[in-house]
PDB file of N, CA and C in Angstrom:
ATOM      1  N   UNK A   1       0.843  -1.182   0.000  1.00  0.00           N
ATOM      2  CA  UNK A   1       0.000   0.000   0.000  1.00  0.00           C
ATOM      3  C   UNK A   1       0.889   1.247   0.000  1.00  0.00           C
ATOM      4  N   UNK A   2       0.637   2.222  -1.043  1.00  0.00           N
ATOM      5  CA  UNK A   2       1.433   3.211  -0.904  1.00  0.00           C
ATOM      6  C   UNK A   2       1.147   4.521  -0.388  1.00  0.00           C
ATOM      7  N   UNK A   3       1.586   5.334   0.541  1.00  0.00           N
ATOM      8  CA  UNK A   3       1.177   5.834   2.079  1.00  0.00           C
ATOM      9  C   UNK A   3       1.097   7.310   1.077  1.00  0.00           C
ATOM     10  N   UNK A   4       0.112   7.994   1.406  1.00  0.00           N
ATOM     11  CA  UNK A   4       0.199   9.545   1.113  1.00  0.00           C
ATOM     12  C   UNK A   4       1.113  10.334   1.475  1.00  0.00           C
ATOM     13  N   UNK A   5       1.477  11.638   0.824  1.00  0.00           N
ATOM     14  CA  UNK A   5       2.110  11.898   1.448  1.00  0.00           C
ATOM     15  C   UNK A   5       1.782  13.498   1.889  1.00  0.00           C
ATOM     16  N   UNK A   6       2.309  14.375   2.636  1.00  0.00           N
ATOM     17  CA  UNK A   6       1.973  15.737   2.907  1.00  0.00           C
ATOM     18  C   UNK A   6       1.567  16.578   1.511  1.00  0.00           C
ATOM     19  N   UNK A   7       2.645  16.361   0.631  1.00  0.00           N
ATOM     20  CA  UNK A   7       2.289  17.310  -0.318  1.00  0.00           C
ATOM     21  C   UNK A   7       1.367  17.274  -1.378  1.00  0.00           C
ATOM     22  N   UNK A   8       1.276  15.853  -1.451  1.00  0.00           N
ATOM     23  CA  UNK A   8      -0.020  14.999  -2.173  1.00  0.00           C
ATOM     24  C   UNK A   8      -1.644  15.799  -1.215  1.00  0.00           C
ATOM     25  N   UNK A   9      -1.959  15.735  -0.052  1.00  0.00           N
ATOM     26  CA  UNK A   9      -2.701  16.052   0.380  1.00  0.00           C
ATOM     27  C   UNK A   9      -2.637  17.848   0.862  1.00  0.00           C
ATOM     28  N   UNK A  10      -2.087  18.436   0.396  1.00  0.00           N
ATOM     29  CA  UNK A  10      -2.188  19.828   0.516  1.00  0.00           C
ATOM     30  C   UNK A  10      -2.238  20.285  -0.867  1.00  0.00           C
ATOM     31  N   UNK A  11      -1.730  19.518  -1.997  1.00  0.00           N
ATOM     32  CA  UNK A  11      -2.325  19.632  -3.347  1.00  0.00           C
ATOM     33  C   UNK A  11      -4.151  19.487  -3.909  1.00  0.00           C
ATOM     34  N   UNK A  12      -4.084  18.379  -2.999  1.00  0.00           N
ATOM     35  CA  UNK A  12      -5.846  18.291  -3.408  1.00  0.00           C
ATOM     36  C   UNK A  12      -6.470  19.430  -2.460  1.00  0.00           C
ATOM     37  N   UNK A  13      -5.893  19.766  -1.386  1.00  0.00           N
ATOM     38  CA  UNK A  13      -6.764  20.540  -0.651  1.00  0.00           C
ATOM     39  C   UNK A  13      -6.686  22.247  -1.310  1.00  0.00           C
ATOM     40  N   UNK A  14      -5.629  22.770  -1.558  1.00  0.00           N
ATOM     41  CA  UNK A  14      -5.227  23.660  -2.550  1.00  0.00           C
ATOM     42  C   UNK A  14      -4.182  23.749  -3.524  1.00  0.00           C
ATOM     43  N   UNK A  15      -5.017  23.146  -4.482  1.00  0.00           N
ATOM     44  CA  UNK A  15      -4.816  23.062  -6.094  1.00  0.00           C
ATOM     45  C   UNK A  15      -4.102  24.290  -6.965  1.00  0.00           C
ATOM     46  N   UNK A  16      -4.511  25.571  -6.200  1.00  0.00           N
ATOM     47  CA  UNK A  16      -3.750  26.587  -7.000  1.00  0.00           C
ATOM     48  C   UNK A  16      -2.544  27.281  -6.262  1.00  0.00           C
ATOM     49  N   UNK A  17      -2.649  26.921  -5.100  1.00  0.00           N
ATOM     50  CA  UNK A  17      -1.161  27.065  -4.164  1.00  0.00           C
ATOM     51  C   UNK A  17       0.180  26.222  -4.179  1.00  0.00           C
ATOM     52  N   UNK A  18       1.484  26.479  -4.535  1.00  0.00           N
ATOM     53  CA  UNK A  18       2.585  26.704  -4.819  1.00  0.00           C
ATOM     54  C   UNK A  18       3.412  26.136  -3.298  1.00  0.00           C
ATOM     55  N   UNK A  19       3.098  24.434  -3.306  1.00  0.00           N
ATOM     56  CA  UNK A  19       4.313  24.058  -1.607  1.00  0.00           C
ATOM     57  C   UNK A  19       5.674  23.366  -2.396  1.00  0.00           C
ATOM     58  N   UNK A  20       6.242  24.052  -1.449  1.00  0.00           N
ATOM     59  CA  UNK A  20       7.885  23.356  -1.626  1.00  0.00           C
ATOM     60  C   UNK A  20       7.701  22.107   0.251  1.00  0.00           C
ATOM     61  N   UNK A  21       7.570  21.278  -0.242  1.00  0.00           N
ATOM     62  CA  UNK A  21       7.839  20.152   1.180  1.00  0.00           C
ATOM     63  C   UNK A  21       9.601  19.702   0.849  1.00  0.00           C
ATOM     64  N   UNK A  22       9.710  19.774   1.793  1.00  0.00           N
ATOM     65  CA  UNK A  22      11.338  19.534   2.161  1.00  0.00           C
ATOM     66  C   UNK A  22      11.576  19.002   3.269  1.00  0.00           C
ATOM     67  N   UNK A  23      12.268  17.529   3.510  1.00  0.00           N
ATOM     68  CA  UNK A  23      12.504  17.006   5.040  1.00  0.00           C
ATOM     69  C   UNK A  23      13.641  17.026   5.473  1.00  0.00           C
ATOM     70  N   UNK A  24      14.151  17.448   6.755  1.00  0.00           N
ATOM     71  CA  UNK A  24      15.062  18.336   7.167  1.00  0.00           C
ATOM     72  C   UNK A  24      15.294  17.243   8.769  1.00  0.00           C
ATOM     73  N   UNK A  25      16.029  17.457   9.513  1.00  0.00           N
ATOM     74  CA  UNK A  25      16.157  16.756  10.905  1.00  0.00           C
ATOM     75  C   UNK A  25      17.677  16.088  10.720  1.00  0.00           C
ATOM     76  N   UNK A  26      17.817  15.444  12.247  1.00  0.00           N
ATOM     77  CA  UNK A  26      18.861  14.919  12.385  1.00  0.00           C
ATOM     78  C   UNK A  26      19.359  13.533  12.752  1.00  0.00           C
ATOM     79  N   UNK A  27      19.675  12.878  14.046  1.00  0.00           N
ATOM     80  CA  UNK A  27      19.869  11.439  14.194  1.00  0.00           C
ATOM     81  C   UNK A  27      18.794  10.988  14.201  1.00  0.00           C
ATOM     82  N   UNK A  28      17.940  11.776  15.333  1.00  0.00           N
ATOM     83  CA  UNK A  28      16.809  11.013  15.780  1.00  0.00           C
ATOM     84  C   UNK A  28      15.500  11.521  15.752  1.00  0.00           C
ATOM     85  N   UNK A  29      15.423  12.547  15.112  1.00  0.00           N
ATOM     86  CA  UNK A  29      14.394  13.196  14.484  1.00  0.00           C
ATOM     87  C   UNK A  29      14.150  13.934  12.874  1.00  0.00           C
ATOM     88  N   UNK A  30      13.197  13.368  12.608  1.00  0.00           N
ATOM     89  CA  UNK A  30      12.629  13.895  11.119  1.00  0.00           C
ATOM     90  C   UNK A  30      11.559  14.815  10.775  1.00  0.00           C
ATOM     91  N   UNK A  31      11.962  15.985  10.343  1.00  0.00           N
ATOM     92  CA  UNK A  31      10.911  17.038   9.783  1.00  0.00           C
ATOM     93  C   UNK A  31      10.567  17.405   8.607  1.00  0.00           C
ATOM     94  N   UNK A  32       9.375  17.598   8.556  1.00  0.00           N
ATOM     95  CA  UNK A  32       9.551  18.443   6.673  1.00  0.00           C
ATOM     96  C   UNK A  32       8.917  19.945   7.274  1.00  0.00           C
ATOM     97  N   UNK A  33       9.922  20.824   6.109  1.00  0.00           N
ATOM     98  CA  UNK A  33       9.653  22.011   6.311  1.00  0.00           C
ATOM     99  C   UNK A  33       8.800  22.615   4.841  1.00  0.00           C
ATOM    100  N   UNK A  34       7.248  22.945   5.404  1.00  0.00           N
ATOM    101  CA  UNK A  34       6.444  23.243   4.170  1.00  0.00           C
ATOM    102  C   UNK A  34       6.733  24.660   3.492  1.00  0.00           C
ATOM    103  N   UNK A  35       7.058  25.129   2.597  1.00  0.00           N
ATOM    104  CA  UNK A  35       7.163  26.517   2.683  1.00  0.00           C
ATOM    105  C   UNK A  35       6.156  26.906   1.127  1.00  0.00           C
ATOM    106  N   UNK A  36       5.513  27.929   1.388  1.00  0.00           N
ATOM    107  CA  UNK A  36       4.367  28.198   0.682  1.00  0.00           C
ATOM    108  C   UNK A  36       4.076  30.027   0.944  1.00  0.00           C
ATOM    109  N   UNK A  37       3.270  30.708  -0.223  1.00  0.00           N
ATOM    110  CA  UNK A  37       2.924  31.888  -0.116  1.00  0.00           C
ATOM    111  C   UNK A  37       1.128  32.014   0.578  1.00  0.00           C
ATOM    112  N   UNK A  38       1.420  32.200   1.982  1.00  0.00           N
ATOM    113  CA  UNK A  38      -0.491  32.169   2.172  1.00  0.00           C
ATOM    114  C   UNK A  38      -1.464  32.578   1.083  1.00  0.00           C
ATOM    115  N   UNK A  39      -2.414  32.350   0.754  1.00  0.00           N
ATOM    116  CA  UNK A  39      -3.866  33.014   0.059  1.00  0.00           C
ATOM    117  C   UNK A  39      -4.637  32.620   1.135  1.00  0.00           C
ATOM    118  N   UNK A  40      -5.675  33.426   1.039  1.00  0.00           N
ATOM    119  CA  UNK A  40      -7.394  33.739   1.218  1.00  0.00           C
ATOM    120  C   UNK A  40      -8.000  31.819   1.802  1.00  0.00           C
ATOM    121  N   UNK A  41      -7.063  31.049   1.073  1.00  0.00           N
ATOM    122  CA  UNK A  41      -7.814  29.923   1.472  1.00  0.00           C
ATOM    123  C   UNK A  41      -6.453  29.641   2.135  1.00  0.00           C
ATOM    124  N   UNK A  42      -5.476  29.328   1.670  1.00  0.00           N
ATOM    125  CA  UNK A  42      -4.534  28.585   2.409  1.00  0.00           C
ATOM    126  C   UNK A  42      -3.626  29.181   3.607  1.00  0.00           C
ATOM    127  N   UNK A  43      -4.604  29.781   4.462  1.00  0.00           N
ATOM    128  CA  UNK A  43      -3.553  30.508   5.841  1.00  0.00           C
ATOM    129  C   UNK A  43      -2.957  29.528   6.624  1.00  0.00           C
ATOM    130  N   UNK A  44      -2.356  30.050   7.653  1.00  0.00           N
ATOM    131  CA  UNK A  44      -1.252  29.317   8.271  1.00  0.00           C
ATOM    132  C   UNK A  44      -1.956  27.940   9.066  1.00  0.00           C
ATOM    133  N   UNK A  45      -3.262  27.891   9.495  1.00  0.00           N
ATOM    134  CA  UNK A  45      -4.058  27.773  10.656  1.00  0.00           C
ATOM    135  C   UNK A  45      -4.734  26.499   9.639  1.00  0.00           C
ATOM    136  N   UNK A  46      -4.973  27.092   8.333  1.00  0.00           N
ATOM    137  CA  UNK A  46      -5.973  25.637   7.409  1.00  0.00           C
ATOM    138  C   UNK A  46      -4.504  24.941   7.126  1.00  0.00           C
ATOM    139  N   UNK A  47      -3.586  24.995   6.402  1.00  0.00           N
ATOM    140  CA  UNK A  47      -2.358  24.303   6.149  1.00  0.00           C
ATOM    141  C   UNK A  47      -1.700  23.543   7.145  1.00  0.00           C
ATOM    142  N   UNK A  48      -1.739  24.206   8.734  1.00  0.00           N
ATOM    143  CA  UNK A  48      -1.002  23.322   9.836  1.00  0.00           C
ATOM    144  C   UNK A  48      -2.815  22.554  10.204  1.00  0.00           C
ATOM    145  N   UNK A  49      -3.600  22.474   9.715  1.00  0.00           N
ATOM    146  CA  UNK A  49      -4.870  21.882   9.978  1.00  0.00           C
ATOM    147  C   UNK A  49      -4.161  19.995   9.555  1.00  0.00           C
ATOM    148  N   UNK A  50      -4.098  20.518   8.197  1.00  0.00           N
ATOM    149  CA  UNK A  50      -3.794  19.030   6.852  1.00  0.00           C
ATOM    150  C   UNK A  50      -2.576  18.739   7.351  1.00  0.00           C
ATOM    151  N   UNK A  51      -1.497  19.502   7.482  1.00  0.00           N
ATOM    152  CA  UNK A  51      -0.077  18.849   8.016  1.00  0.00           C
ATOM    153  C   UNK A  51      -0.130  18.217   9.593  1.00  0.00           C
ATOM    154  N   UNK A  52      -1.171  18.321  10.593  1.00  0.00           N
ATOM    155  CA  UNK A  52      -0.245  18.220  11.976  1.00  0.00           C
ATOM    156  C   UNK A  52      -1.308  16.201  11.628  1.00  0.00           C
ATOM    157  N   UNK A  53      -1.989  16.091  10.670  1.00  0.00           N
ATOM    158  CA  UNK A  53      -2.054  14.450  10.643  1.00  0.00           C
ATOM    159  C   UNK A  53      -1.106  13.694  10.115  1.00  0.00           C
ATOM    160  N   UNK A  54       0.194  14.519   9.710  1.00  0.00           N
ATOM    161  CA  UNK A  54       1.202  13.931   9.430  1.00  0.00           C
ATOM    162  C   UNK A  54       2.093  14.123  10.347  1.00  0.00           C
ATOM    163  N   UNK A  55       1.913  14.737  11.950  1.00  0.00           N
ATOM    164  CA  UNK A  55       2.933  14.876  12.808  1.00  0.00           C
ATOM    165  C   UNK A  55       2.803  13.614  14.390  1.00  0.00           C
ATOM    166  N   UNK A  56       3.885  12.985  14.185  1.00  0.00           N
ATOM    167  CA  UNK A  56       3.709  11.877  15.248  1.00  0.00           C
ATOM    168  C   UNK A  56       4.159  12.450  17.042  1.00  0.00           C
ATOM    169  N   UNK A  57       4.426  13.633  16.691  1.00  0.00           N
ATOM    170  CA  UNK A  57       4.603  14.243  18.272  1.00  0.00           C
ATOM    171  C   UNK A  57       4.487  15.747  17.637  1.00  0.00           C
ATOM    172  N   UNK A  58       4.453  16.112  19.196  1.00  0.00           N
ATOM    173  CA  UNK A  58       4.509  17.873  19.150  1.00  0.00           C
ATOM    174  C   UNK A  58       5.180  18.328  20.154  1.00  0.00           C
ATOM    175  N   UNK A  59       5.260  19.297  20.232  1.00  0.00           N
ATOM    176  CA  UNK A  59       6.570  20.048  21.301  1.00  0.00           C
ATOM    177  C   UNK A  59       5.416  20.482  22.123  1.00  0.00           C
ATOM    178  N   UNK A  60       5.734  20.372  23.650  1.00  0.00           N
ATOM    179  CA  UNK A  60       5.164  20.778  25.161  1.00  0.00           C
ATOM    180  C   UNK A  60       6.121  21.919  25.304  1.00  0.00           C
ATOM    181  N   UNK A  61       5.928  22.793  25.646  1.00  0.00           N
ATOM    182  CA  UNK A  61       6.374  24.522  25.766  1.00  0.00           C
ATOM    183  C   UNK A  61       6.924  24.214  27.580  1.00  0.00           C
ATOM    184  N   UNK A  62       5.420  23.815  27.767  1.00  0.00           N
ATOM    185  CA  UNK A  62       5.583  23.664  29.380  1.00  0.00           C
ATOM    186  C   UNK A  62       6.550  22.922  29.629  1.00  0.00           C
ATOM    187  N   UNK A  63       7.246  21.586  29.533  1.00  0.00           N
ATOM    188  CA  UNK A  63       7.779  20.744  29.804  1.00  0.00           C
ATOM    189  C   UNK A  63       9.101  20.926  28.967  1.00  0.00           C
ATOM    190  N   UNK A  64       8.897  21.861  27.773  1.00  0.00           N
ATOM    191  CA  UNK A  64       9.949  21.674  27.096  1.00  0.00           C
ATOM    192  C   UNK A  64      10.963  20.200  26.693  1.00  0.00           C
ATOM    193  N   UNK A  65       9.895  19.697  25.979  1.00  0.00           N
ATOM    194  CA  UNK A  65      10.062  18.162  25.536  1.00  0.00           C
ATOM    195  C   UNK A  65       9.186  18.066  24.284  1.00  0.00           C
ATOM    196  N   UNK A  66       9.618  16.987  23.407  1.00  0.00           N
ATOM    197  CA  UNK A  66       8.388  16.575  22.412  1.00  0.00           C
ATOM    198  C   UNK A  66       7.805  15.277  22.938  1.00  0.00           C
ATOM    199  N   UNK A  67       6.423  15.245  22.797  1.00  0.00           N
ATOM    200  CA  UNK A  67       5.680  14.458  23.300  1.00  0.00           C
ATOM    201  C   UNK A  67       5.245  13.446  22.199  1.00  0.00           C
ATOM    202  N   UNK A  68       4.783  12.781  22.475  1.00  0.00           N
ATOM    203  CA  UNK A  68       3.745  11.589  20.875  1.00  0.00           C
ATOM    204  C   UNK A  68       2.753  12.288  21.089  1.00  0.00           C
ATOM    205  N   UNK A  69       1.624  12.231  19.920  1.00  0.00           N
ATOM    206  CA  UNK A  69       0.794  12.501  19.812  1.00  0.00           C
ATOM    207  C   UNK A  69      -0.342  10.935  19.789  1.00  0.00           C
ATOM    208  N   UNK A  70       0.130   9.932  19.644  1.00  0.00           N
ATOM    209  CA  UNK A  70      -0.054   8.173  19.793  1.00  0.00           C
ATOM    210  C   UNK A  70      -1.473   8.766  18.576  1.00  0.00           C
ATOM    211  N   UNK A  71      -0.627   9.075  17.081  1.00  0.00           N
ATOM    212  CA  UNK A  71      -1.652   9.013  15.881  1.00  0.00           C
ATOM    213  C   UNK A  71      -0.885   8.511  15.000  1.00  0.00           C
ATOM    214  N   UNK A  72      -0.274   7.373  15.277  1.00  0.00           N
ATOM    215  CA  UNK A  72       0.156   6.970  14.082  1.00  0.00           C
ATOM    216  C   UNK A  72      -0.504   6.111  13.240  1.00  0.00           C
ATOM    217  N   UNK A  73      -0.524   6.577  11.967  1.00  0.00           N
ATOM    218  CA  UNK A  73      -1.422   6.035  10.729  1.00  0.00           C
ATOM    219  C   UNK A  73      -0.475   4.769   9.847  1.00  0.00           C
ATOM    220  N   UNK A  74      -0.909   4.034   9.448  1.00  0.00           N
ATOM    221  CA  UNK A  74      -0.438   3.366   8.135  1.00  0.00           C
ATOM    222  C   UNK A  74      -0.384   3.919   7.004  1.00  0.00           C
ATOM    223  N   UNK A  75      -1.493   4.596   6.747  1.00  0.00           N
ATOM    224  CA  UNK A  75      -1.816   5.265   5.324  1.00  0.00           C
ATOM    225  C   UNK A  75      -1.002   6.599   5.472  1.00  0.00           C
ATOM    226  N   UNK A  76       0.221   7.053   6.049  1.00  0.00           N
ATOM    227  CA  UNK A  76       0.096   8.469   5.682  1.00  0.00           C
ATOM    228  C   UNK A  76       1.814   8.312   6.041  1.00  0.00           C
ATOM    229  N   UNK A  77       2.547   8.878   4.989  1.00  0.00           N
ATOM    230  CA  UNK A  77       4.061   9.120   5.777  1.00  0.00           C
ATOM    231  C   UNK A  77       4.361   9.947   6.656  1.00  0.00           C
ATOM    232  N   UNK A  78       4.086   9.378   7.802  1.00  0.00           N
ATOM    233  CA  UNK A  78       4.270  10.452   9.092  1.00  0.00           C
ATOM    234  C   UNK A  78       5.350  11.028   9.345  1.00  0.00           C
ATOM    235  N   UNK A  79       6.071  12.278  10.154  1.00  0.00           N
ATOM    236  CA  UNK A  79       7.393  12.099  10.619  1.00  0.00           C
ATOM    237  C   UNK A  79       7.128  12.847  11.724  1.00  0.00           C
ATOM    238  N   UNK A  80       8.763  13.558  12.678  1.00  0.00           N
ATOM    239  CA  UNK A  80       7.905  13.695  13.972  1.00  0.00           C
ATOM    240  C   UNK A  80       7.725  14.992  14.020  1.00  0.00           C
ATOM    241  N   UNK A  81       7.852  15.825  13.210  1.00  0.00           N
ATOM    242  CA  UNK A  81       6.734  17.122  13.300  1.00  0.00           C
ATOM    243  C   UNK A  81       7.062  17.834  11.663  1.00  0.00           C
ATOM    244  N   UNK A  82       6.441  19.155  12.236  1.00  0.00           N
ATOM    245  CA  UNK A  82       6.160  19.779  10.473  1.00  0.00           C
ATOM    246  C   UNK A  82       6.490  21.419  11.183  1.00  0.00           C
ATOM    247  N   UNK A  83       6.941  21.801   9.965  1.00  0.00           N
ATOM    248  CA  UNK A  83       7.436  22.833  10.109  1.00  0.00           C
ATOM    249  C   UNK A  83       7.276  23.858   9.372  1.00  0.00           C
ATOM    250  N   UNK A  84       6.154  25.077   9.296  1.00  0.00           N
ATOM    251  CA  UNK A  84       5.486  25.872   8.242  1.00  0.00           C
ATOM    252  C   UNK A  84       6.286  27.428   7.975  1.00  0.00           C
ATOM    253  N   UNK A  85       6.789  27.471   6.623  1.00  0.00           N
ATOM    254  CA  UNK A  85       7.319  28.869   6.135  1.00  0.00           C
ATOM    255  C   UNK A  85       6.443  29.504   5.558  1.00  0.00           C
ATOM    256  N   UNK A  86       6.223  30.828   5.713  1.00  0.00           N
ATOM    257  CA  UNK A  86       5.127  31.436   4.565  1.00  0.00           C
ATOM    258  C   UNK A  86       5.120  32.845   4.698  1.00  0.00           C
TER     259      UNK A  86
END
C-alpha cells in the first residue's frame, strides 16, 4: 500500500497554491519544512490543519520536551513534526 504523502494532500486541498515540502532533521528526528505563499484559502491555521495528521509528536512549551501525539497512521508518511514557512 502506498502511504500519502503531505504534499499529495495539501495539493488536493489547494490546487492553485505553490508548496515546496522539504525534510530536514537529524539522528533522531525527522521534519519536513512546508514553505508556501499564504492566500485567502490557504492561511497558516488551514495548512497546519492538513499537516499536523502527518505529525507523530509535538513540542510541550511547558515541559519543554516533544511528546507523541499516539496518531500513528499506516496510510500516511508520518514524521515527527512539520514545520510551516510562509
Amino acid at each position: 500500500m502506498k502511504k500519502t504523502t503531505l504534499k499529495q494532500e495539501l495539493k488536493k486541498s489547494f490546487p492553485n497554491v505553490k508548496f515546496s515540502v522539504r525534510k530536514s532533521g537529524g539522528t533522531f528526528n525527522d521534519f519536513l519544512v512546508v514553505s508556501f505563499k499564504q492566500t485567502a484559502e490557504a492561511t497558516y491555521s488551514s495548512v497546519m490543519k492538513i499537516a499536523s495528521k502527518f505529525e507523530k509528536q509535538e513540542y510541550c512549551h511547558y515541559q519543554d520536551m516533544w511528546e507523541s501525539k499516539n496518531n500513528c497512521r499506516e496510510d500516511l508518511e508520518q514524521v515527527d513534526g512539520v514545520i510551516l514557512e510562509c
